[in-house]
C-alpha atoms as a PDB file:
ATOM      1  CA  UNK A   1       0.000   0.000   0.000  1.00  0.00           C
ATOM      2  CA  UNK A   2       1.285   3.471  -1.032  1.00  0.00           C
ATOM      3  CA  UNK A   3       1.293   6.106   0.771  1.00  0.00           C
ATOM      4  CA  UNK A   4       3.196   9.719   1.769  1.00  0.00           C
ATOM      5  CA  UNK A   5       6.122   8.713   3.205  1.00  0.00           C
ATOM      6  CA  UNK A   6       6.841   6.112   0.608  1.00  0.00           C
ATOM      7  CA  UNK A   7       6.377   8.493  -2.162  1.00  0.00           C
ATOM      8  CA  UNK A   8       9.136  10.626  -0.497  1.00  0.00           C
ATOM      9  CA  UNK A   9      11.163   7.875  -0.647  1.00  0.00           C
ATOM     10  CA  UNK A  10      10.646   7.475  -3.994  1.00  0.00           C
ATOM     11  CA  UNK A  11      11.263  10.978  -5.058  1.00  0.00           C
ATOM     12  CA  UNK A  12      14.051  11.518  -3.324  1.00  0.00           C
ATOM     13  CA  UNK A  13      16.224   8.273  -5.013  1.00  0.00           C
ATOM     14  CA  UNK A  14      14.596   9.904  -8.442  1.00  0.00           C
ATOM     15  CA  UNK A  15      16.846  12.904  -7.721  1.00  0.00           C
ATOM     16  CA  UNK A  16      19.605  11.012  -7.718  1.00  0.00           C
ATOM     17  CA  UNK A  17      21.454  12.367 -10.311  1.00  0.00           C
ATOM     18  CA  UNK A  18      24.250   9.601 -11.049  1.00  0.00           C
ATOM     19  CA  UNK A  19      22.444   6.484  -9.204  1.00  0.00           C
ATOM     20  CA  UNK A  20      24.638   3.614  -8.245  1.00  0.00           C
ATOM     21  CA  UNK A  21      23.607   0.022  -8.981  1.00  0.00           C
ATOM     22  CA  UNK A  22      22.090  -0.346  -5.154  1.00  0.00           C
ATOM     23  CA  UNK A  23      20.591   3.221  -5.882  1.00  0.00           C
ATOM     24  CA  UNK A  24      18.731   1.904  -8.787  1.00  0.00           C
ATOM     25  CA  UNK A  25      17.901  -1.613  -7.561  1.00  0.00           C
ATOM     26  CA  UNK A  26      16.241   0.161  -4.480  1.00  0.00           C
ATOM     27  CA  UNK A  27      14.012   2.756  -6.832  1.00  0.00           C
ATOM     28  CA  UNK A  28      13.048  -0.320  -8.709  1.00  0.00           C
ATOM     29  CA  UNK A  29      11.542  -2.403  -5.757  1.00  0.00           C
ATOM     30  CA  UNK A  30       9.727   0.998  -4.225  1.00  0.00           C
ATOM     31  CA  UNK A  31       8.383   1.848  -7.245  1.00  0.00           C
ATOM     32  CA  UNK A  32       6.922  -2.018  -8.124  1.00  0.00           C
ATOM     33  CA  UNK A  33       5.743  -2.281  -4.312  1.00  0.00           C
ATOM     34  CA  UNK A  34       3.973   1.066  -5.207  1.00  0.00           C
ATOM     35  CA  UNK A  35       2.859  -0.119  -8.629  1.00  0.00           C
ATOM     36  CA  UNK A  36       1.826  -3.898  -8.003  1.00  0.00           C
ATOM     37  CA  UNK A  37       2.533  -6.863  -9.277  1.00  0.00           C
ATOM     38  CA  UNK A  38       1.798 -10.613  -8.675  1.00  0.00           C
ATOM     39  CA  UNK A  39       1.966 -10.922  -5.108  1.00  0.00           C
ATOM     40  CA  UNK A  40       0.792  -8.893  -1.767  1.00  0.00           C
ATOM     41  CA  UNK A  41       2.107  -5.465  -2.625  1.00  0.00           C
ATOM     42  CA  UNK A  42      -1.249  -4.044  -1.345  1.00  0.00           C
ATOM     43  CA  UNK A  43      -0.669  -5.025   1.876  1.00  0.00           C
ATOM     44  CA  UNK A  44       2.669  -4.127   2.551  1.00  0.00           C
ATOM     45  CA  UNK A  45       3.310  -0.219   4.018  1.00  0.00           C
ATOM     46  CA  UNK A  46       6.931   0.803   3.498  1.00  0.00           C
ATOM     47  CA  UNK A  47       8.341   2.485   6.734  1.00  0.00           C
ATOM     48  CA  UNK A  48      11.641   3.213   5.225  1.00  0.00           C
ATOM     49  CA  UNK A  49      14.853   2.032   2.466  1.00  0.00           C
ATOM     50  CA  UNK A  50      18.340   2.653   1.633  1.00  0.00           C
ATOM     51  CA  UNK A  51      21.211   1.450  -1.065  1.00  0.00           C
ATOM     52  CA  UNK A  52      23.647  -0.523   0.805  1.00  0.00           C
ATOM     53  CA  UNK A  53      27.131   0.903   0.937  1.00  0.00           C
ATOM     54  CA  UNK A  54      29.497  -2.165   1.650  1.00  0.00           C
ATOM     55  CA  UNK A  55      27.594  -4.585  -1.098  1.00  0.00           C
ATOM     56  CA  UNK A  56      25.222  -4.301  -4.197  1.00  0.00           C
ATOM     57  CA  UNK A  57      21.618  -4.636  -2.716  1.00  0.00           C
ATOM     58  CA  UNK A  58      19.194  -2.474  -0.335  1.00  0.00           C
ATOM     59  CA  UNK A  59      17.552  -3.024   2.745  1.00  0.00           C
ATOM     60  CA  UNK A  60      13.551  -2.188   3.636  1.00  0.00           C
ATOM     61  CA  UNK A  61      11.442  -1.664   6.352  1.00  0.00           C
ATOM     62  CA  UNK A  62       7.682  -2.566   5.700  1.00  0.00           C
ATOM     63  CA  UNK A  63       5.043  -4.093   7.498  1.00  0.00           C
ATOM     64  CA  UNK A  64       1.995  -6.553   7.038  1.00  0.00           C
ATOM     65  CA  UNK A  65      -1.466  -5.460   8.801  1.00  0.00           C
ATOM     66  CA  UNK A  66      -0.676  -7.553  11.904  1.00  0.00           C
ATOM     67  CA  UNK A  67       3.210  -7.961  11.648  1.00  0.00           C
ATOM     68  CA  UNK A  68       5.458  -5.489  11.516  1.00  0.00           C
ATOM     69  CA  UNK A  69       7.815  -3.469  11.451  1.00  0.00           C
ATOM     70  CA  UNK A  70      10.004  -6.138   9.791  1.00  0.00           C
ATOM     71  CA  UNK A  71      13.183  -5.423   8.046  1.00  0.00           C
ATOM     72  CA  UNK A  72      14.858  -7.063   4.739  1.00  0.00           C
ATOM     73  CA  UNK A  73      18.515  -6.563   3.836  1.00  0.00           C
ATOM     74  CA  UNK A  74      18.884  -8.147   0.218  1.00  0.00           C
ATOM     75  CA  UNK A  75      22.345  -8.125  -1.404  1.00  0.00           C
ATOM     76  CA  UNK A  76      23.965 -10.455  -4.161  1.00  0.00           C
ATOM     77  CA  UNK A  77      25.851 -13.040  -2.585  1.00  0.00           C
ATOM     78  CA  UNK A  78      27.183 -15.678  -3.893  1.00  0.00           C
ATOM     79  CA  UNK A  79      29.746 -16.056  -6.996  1.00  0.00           C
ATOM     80  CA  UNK A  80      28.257 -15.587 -10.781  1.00  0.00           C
ATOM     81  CA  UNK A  81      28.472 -19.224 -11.432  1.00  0.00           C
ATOM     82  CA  UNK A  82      26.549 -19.993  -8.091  1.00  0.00           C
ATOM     83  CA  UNK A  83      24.678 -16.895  -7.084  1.00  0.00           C
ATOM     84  CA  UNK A  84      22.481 -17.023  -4.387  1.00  0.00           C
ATOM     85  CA  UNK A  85      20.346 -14.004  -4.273  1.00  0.00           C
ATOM     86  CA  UNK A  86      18.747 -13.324  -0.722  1.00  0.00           C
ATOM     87  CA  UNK A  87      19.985 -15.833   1.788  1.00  0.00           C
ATOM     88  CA  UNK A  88      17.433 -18.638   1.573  1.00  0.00           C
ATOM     89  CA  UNK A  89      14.602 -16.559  -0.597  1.00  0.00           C
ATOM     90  CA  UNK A  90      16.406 -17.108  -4.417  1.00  0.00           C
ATOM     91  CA  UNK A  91      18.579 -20.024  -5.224  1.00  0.00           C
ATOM     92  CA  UNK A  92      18.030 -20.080  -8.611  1.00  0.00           C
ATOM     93  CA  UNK A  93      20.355 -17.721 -10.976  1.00  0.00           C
ATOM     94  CA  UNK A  94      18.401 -15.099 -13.057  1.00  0.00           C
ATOM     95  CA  UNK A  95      18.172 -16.147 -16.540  1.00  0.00           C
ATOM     96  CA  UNK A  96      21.248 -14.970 -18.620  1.00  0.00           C
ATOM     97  CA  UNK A  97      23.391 -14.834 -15.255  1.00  0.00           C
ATOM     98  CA  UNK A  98      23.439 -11.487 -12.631  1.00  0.00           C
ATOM     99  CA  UNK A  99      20.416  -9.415 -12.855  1.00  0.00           C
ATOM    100  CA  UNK A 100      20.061  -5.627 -13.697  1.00  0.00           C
ATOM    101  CA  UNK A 101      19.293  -3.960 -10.631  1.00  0.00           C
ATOM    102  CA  UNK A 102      15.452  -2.922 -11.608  1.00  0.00           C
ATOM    103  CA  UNK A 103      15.537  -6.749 -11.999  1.00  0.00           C
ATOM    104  CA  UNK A 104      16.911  -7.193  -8.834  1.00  0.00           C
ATOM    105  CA  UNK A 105      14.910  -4.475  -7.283  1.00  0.00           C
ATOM    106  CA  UNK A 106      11.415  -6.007  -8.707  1.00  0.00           C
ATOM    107  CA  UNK A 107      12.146  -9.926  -8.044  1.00  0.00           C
ATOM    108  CA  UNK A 108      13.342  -8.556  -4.157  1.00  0.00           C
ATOM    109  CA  UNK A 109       9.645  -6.691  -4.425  1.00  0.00           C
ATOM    110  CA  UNK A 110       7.529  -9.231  -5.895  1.00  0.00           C
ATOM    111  CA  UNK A 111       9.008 -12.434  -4.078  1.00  0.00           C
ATOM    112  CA  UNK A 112      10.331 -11.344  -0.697  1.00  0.00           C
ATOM    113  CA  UNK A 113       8.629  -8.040   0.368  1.00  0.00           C
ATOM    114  CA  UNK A 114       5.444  -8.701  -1.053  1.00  0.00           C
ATOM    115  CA  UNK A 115       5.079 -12.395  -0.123  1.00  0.00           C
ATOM    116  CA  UNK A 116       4.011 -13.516   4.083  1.00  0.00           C
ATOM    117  CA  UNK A 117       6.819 -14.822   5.785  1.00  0.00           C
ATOM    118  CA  UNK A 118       5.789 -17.610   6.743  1.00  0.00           C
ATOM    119  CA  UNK A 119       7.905 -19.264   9.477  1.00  0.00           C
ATOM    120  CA  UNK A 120      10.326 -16.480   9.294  1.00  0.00           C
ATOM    121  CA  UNK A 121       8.224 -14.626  11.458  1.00  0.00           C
ATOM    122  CA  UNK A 122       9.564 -16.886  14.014  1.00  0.00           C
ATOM    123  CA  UNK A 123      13.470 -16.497  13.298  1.00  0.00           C
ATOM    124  CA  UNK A 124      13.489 -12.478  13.110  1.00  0.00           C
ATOM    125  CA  UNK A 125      16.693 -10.715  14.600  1.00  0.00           C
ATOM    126  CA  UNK A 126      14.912  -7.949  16.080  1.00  0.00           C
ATOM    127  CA  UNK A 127      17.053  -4.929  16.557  1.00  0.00           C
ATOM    128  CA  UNK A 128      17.034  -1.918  19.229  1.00  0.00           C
ATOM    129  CA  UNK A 129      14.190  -0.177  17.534  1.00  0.00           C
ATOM    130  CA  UNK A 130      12.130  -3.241  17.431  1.00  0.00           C
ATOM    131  CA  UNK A 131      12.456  -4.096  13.492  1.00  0.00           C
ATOM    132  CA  UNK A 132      12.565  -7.656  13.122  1.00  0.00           C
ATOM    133  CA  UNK A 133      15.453  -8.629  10.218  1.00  0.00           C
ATOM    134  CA  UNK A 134      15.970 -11.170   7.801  1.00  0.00           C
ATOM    135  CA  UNK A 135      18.173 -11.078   4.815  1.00  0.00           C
ATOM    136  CA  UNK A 136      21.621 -11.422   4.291  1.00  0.00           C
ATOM    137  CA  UNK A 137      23.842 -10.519   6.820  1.00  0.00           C
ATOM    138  CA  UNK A 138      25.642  -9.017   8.389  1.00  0.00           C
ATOM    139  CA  UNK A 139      21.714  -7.681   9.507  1.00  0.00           C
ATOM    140  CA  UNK A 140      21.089  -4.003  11.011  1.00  0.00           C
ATOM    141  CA  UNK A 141      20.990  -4.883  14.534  1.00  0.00           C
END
């Protein structure tokens, strides 16, 4: 579910004038958990996200109507022969090897934001603020 404070978000990685890969990957999932797509993207809120600076990927806080806040720190990992996109969420390699980062940013949208956790609701690091994490580490704690 849109709202305010996820447009900001939006606009301000649009004014990014010379985005990074992790810049871009993160305007691609906001904008696809704004604009839909096959999963739950109506019921997620977005609290808050930002590029990562020590790897390519972007972390997210959101929450469900019931759950929340939880947080999601997606990065590659992995090598290119063997990549391993979000620790336990993507195991399969994108077709044609590493993935754009609107790729990235709209798979990490569609298939981890926007789908219930299931029993990782039960195995959340939950950090000082209370934001439950799950991801790849290291996690914001």
């Amino acid at each position: 579910m849109s709202g305010p404070h996820h447009d900001v978000l939006i606009a301000a990685a649009e004014a990014v004038v010379s985005p990074t890969w992790s810049e871009r990957a993160v305007l691609a999932c906001l904008r696809k958990l704004r604009d839909g797509g096959p999963t739950e993207w109506r019921s997620i809120t977005v609290h808050d996200a930002w590029p990562l600076q020590d790897a390519e990927g972007f972390c997210v806080v959101y929450s469900w109507p019931g759950l929340g806040p939880v947080g999601l720190r997606a990065a590659l990992a992995g090598s290119r022969d063997t990549p391993l996109w979000i620790d336990g969420a993507y195991s399969e390699p994108f077709a044609g090897g590493e993935p754009t980062a609107e790729q990235f940013g709209w798979e990490i949208a569609d298939f981890a934001v926007a789908e219930p956790l299931g029993t990782r609701a039960d195995h959340l690091v939950v950090d000082r603020a209370g934001v439950g994490w799950w991801g790849v580490a290291p996690l914001p704690v």
